[in-house]
Protein backbone atom coordinates (compact mmCIF):
# COMPACT_ATOMS: atom_id res chain seq x y z
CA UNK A 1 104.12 74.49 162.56
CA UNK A 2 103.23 75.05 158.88
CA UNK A 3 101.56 71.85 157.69
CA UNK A 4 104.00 70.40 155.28
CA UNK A 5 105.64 67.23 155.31
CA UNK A 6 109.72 67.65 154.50
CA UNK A 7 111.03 65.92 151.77
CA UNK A 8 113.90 63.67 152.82
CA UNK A 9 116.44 65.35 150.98
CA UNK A 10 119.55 67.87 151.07
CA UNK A 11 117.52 70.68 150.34
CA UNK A 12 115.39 71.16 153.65
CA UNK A 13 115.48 74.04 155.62
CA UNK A 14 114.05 74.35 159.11
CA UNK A 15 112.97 78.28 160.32
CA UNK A 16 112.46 78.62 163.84
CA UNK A 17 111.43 81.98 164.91
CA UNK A 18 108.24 82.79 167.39
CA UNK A 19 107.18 85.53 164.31
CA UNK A 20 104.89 83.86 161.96
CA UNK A 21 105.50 87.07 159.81
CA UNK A 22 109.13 86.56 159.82
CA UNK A 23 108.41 82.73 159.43
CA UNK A 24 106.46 83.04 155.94
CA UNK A 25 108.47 85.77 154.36
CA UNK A 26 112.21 84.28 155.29
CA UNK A 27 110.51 81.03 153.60
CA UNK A 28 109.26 83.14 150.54
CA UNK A 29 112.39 84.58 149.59
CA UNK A 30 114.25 81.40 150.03
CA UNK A 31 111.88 78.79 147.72
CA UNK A 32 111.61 81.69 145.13
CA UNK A 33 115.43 82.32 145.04
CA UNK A 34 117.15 78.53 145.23
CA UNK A 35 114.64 75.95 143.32
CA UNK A 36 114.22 72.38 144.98
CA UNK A 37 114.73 73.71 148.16
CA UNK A 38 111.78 73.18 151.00
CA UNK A 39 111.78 75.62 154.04
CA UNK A 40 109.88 74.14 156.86
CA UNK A 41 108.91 77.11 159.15
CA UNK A 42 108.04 76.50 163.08
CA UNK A 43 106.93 79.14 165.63
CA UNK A 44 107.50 76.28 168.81
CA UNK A 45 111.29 75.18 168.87
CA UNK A 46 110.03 71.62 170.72
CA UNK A 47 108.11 70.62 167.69
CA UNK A 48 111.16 71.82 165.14
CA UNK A 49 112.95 69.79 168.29
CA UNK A 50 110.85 66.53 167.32
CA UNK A 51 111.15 67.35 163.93
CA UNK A 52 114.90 67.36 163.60
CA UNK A 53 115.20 64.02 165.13
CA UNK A 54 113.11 62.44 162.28
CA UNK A 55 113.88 64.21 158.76
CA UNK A 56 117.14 64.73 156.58
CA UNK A 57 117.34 68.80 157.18
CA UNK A 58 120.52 70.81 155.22
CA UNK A 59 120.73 74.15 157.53
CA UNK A 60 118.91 75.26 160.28
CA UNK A 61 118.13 78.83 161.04
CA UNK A 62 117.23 79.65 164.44
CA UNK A 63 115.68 83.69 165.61
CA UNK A 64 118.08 83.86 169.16
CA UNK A 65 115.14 86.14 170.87
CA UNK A 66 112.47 83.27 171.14
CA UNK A 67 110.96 83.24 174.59
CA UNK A 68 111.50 79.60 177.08
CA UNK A 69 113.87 78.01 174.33
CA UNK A 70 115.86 80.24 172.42
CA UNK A 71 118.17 79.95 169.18
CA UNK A 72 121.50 79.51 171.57
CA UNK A 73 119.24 77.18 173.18
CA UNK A 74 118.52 74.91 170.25
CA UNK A 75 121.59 74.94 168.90
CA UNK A 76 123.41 73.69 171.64
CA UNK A 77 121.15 70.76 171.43
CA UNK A 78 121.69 70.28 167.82
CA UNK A 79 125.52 70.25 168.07
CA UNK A 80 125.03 67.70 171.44
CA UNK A 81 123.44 65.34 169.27
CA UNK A 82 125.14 62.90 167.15
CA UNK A 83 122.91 62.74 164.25
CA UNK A 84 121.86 66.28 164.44
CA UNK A 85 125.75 68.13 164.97
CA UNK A 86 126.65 68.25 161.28
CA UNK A 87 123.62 70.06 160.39
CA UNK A 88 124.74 74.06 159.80
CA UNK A 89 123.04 76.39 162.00
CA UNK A 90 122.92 79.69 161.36
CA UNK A 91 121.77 82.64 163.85
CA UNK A 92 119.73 85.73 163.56
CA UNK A 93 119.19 88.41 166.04
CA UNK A 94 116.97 91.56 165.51
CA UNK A 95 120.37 93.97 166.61
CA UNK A 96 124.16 93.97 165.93
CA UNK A 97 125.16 90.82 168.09
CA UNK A 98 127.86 91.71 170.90
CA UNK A 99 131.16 90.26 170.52
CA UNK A 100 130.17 88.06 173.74
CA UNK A 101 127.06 87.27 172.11
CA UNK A 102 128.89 86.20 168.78
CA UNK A 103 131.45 84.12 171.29
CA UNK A 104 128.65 82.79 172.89
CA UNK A 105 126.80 81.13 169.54
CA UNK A 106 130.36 79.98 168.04
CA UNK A 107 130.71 78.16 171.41
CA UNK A 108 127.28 76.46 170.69
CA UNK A 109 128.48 75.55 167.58
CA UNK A 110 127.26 78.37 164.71
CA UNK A 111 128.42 78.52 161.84
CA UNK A 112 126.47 82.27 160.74
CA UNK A 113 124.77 85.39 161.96
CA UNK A 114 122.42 87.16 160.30
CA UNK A 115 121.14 90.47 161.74
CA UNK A 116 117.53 92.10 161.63
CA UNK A 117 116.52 93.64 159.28
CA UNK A 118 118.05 91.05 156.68
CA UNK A 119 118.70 92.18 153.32
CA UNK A 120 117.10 89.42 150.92
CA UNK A 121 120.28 89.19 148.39
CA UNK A 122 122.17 88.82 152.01
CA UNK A 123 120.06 85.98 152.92
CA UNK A 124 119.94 84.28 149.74
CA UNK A 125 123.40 84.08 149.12
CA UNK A 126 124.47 82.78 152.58
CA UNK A 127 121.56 80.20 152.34
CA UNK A 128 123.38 78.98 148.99
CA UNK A 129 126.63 79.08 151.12
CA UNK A 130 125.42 77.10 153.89
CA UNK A 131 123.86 74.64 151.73
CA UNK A 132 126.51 74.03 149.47
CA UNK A 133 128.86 73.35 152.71
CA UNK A 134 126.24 71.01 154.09
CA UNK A 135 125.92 69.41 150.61
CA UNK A 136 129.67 68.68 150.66
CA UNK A 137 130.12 67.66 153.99
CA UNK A 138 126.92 65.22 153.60
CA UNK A 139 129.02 64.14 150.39
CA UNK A 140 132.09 63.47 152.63
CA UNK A 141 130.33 61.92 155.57
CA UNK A 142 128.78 59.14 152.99
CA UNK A 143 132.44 58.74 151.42
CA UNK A 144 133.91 58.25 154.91
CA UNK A 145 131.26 56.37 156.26
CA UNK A 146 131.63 53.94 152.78
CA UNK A 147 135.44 53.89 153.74
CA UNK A 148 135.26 53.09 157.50
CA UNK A 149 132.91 49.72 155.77
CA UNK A 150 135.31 49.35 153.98
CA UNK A 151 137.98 49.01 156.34
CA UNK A 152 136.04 47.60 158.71
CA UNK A 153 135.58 44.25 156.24
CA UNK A 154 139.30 44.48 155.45
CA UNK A 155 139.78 44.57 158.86
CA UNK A 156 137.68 41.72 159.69
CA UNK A 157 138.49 39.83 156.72
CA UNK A 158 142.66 40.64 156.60
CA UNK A 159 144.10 37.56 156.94
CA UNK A 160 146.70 38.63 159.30
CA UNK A 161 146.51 39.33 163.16
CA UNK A 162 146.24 43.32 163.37
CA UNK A 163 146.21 45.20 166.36
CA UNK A 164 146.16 49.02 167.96
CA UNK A 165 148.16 49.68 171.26
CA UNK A 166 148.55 52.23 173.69
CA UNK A 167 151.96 52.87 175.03
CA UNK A 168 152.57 52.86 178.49
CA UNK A 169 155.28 54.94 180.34
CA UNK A 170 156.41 55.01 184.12
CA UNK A 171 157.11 58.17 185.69
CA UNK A 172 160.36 58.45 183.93
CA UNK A 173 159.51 58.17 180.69
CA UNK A 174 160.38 54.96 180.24
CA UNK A 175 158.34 52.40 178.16
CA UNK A 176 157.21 49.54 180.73
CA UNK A 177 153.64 47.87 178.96
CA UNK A 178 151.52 48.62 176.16
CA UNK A 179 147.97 48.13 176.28
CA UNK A 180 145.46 46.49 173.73
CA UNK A 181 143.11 49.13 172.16
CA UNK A 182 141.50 47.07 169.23
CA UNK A 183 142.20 43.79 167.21
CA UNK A 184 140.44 41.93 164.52
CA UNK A 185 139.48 38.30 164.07
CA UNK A 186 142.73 36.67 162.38
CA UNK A 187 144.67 38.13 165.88
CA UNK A 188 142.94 35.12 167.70
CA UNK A 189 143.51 32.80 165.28
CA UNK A 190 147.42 33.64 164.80
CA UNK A 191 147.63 34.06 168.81
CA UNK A 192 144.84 31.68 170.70
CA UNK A 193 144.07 34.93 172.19
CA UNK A 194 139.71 36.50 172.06
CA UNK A 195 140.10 39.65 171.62
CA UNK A 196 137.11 39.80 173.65
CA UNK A 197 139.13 39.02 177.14
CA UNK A 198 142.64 41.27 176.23
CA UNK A 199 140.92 44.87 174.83
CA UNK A 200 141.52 47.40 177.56
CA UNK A 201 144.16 45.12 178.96
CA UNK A 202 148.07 45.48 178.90
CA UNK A 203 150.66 43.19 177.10
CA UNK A 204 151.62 42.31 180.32
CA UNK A 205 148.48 41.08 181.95
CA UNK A 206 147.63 39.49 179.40
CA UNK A 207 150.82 37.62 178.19
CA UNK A 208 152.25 36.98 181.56
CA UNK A 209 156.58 36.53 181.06
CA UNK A 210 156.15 38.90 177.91
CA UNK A 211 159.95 39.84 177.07
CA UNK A 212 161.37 43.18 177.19
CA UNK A 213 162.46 43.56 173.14
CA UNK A 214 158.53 43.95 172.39
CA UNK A 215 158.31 46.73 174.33
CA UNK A 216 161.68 48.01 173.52
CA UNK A 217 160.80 47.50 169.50
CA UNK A 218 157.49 49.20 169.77
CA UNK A 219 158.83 52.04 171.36
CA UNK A 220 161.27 52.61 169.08
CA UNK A 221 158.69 53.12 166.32
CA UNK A 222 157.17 55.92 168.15
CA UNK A 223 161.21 57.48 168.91
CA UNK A 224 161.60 57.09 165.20
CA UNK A 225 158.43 57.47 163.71
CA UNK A 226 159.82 55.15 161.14
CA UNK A 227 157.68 51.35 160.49
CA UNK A 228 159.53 48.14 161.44
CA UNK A 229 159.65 45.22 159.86
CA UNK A 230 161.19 42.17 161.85
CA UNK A 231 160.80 38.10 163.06
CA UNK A 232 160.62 37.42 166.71
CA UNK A 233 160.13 34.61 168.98
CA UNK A 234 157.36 34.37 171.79
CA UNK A 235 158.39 32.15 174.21
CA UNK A 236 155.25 32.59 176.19
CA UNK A 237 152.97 31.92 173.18
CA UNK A 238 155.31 29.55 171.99
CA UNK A 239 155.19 30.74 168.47
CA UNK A 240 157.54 32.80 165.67
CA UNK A 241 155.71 35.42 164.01
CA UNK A 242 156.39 37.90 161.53
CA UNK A 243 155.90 41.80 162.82
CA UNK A 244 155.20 44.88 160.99
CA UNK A 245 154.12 48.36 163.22
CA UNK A 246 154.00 51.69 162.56
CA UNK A 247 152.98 54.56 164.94
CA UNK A 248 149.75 56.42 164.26
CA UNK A 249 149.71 59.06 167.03
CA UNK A 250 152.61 60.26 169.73
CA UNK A 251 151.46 57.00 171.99
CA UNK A 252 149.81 54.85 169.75
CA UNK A 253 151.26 52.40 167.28
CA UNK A 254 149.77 49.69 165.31
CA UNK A 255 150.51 45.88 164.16
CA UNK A 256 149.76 43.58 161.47
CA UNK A 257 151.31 40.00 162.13
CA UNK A 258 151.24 36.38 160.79
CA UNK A 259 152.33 33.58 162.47
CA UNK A 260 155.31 31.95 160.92
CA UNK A 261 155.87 28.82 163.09
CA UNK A 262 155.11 26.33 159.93
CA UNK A 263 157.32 28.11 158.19
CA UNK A 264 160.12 28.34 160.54
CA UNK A 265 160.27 24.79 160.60
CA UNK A 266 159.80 24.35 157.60
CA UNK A 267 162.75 26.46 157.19
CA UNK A 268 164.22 23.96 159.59
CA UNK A 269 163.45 21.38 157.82
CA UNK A 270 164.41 22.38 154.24
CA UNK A 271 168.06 23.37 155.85
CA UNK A 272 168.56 19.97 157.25
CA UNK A 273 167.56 18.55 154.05
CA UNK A 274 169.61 20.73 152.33
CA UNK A 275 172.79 20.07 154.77
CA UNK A 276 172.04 16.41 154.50
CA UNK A 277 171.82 16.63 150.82
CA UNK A 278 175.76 19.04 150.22
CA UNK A 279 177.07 15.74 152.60
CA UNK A 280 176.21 12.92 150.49
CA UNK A 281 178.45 11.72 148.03
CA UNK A 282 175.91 10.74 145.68
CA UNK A 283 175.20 13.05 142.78
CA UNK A 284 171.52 15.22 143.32
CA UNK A 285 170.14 16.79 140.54
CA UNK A 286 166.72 18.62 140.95
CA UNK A 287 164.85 19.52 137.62
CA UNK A 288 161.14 21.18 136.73
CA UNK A 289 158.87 19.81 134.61
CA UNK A 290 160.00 21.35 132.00
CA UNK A 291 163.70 19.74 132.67
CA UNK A 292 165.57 22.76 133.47
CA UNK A 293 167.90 22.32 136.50
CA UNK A 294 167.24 23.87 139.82
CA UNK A 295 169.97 22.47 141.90
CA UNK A 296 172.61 20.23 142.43
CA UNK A 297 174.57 19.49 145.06
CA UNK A 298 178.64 19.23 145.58
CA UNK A 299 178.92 16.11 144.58
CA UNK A 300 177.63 16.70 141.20
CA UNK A 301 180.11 19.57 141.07
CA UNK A 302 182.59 17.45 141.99
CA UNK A 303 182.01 14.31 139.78
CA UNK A 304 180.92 16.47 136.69
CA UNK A 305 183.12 19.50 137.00
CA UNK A 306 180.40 21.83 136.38
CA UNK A 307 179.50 24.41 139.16
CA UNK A 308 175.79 25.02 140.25
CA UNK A 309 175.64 28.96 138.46
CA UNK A 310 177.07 26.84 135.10
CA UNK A 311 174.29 24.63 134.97
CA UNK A 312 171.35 26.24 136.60
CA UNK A 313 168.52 26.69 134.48
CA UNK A 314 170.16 24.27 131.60
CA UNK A 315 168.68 21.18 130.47
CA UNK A 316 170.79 18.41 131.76
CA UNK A 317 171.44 17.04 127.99
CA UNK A 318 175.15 18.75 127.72
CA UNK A 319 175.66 15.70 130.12
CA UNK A 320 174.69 13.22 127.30
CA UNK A 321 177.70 11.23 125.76
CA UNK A 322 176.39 9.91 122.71
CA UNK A 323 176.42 6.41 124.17
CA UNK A 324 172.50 5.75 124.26
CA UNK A 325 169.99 6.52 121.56
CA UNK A 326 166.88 8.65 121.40
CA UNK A 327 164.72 5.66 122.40
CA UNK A 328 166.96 5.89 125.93
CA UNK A 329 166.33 8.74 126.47
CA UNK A 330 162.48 8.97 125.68
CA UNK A 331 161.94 5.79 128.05
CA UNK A 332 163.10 7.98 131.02
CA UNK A 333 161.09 10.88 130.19
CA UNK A 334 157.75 8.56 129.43
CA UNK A 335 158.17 6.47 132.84
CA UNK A 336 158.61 10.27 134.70
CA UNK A 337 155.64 11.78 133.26
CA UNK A 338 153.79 9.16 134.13
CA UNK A 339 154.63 9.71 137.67
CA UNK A 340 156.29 6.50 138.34
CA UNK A 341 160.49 5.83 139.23
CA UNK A 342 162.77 5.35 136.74
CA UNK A 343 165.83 3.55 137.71
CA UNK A 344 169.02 2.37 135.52
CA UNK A 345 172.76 2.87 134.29
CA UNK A 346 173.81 6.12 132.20
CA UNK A 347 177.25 6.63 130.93
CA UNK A 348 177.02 11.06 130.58
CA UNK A 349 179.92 12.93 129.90
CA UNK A 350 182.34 15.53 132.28
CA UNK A 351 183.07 18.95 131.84
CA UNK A 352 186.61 17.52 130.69
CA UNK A 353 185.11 15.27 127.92
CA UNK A 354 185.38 12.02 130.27
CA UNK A 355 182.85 9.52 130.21
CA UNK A 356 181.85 8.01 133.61
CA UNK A 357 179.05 5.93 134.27
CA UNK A 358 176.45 6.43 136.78
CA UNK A 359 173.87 4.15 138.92
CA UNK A 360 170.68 6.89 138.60
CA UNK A 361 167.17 6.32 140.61
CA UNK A 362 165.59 9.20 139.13
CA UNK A 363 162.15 10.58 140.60
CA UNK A 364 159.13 12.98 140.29
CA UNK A 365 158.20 15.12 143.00
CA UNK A 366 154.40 15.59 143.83
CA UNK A 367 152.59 18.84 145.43
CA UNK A 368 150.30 18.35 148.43
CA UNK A 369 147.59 18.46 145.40
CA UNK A 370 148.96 15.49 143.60
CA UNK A 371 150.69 17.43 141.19
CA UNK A 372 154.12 16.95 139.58
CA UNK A 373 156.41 19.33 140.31
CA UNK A 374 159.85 18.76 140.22
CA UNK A 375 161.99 15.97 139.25
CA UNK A 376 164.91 14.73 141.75
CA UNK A 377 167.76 12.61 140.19
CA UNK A 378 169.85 10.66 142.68
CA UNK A 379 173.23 9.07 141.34
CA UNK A 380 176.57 7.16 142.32
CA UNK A 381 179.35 7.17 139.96
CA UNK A 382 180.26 3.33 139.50
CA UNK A 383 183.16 3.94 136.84
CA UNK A 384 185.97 2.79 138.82
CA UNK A 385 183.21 -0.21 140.40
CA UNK A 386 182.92 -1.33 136.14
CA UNK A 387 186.85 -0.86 136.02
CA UNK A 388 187.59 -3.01 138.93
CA UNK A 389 185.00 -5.31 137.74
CA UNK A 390 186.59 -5.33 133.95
CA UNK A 391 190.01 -5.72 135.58
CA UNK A 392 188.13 -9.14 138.17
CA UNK A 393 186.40 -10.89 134.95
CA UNK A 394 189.71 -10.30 133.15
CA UNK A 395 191.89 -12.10 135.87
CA UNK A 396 189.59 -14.70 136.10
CA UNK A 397 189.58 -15.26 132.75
CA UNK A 398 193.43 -15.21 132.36
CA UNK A 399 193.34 -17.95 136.08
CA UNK A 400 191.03 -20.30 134.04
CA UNK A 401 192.96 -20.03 130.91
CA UNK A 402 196.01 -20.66 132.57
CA UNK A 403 194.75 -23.71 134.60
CA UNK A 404 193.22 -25.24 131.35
CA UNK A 405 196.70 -24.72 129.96
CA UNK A 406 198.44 -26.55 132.66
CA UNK A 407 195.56 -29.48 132.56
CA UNK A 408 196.31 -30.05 128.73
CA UNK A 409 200.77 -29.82 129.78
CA UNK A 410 200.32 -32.49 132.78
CA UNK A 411 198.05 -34.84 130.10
CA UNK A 412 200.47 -34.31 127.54
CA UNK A 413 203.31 -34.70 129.87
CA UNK A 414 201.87 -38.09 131.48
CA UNK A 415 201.03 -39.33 127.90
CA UNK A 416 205.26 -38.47 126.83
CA UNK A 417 206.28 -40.05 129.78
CA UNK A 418 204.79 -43.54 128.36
CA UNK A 419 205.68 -42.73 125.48
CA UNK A 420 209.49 -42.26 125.76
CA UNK A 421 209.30 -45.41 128.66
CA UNK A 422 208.41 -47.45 125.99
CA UNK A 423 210.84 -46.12 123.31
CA UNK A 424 213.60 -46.82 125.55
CA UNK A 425 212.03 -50.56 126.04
CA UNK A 426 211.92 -50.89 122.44
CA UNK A 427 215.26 -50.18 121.97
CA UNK A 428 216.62 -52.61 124.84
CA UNK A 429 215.19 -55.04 123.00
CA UNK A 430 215.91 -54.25 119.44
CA UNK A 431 219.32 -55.44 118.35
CA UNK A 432 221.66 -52.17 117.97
CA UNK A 433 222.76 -51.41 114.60
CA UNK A 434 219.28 -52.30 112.71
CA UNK A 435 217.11 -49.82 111.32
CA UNK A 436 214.39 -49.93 113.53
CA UNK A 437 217.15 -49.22 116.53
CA UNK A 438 218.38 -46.30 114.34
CA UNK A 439 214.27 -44.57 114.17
CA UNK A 440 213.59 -45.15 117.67
């Protein structure tokens, strides 16, 4: 072995031939020809052997007539080796190499022959060749290696479950089980399952009552070769989640997932409300902060005789009937912002110009952070209540007149009755004829 020590770099060469003759001029032509390159020359393949293992090397190039361990040899243990197989290797032989002999080196994994006695320009330019296709696949291995980190953090990081399968046939054909290949972190938090104790493992063994539509689904997107997107229940897991997969191969598919059971119930939840709210007969009226309507129910289409696409997005001043002043209105908004209730009468105005008067308990709505949101307006109409309470007042007003009227008639009466009693008495005893008989 020459006594050099290789620079770690792309542009190191390793010679192996048993001729040190052929060894120093194969390295002369090469250094003068393509600057920046090293050639390290070796007459004993086990110490190029060692040597491989521990420097960066571009192209190998290997004499096939070496006694004990020959080019074939070596480069069938180059292309074994993982770190050493993407390393070009190029042959020579001191005769025109056989067809069998050229089969046998491509089957070891060459990627040249050269052929004694080599022609220098011949040699050159192949080098350059060879180095330029080792330069660029060293360029791609980095780029693929940065992109497999890469998607090895998304894949650990992704928030949703994500998952490879295998799909598993009987001896019909038919899709029975699919087995776990590979699944990242979030897939045990969305399913309670490690993904330590279910890789290698089928569906079935490992979700024991799994039903037949995830199967059926799955295999379908192999069929079809076209993703899915769709919501399913687990009844074993006890949860809904929300599926996408997508084959990558003729029996392999893959799956990203969340689990939606919050939100299915919240779903639940917000319909109920929702139901509940189109039943009442009170008026709802939701709002932003900003005051622009985001729903109403039926009852305010019904009371106001505007529809919910009319009014959605509006401010809810075309309501306003001109019967409270500014100061009215900027108490409600002052008591809201301030995130407490405001509760009181309004007289607003229909679609048909009517005014109606309404009992309002009007609200903000708060975020799980604290923060106001939304504005909720509940409201009865008590128009007819004031009416029938107008039309009470009134009654009793006209009952206490009238029994203050008939008070002041049975005085009055009593006080005539004397009166005329002793008229008459007067007269019995006034002679008939006088004057004072004639007044009375």
């Amino acid at each position: 072995m020459e006594q050099r020590t290789a620079q770690q770099g792309q542009g190191t060469i390793v010679v192996v031939d048993d001729s040190r003759d052929n060894l120093l001029i194969t390295k002369k032509i090469i250094e003068k020809a393509i600057p920046g390159v090293e050639v390290v020359i070796f007459q004993h393949p086990e110490e190029a052997m060692g040597f491989l293992q521990q420097a960066t090397v571009s192209l190998a190039i290997l004499d096939m007539q070496m006694p004990a361990i020959n080019g074939l040899d070596m480069c069938k243990w180059m292309k074994s080796s993982q770190r050493l197989k993407h390393i070009p290797v190029m042959l020579i032989t001191s005769h025109n190499p056989s067809p069998a002999l050229k089969a046998q080196g491509l089957e070891a994994g060459a990627d040249d022959f050269l052929m004694r006695p080599i022609d220098n320009i011949e040699l050159v330019a192949r080098v350059q060749v060879a180095l330029r296709i080792s330069h660029a696949e060293a360029e791609l291995r980095v780029q693929a290696d940065q992109v497999q980190e890469e998607y090895q953090l998304f894949f650990e990081k992704m928030r949703s479950g994500f998952a490879v399968h295998e799909m598993l046939y009987d001896d019909g054909g038919n899709p029975v089980d699919y087995r776990f290949l590979k699944a990242n972190p979030a897939f045990e938090t969305h399913t309670g399952l490690k993904v330590g104790a279910i890789v290698g493992k089928t569906a079935r063994e490992v979700i024991p009552g799994l039903e037949s539509c995830w199967v059926e689904r799955y295999h379908q997107v192999l069929v079809t070769g076209a993703p899915v997107t769709f919501e399913e229940f687990s009844q074993p897991l006890g949860k809904h989640f929300e599926v996408s997969a997508f084959a990558i191969a003729p029996t392999l598919f893959a799956v990203s997932f969340a689990d939606i059971t919050e939100k299915k119930l919240a779903s639940a939840d917000r319909n109920r409300l929702l139901a509940a709210l189109e039943q009442t007969a009170d008026s709802i009226l939701i709002t932003n902060t900003r005051g622009e309507i985001e729903y109403v129910n039926t009852a305010f289409e019904k009371i106001t005789g505007y529809t919910q696409q009319e009014v959605r997005g509006k401010n809810p001043r075309f309501l306003k009937s001109g019967e409270h002043d500014a100061a009215f209105y900027r108490d409600i908004w002052t008591t809201l912002e301030r995130g407490a209730i405001w509760s009181g009468k309004i007289i607003n105005r229909k679609k048909d110009g009517t005014l109606f008067t309404e009992e309002a308990v009007i609200s903000p709505v708060r975020s799980e952070s604290g923060e106001i949101v939304n504005f909720v307006a509940s409201k009865r109409d008590i128009t007819r209540e004031i009416a029938l309470e107008d039309q009470l007042r009134q009654g009793q007003k006209m009952e206490a007149i009238g029994r203050l009227a008939g008070g002041i008639a049975h005085d009055f009466n009593n006080i005539l009755v004397a009166m005329v009693g002793y008229a008459e008495l007067s007269m019995a005893l006034i002679e008939e004829g006088s004057e004072l008989h004639e007044y009375l």
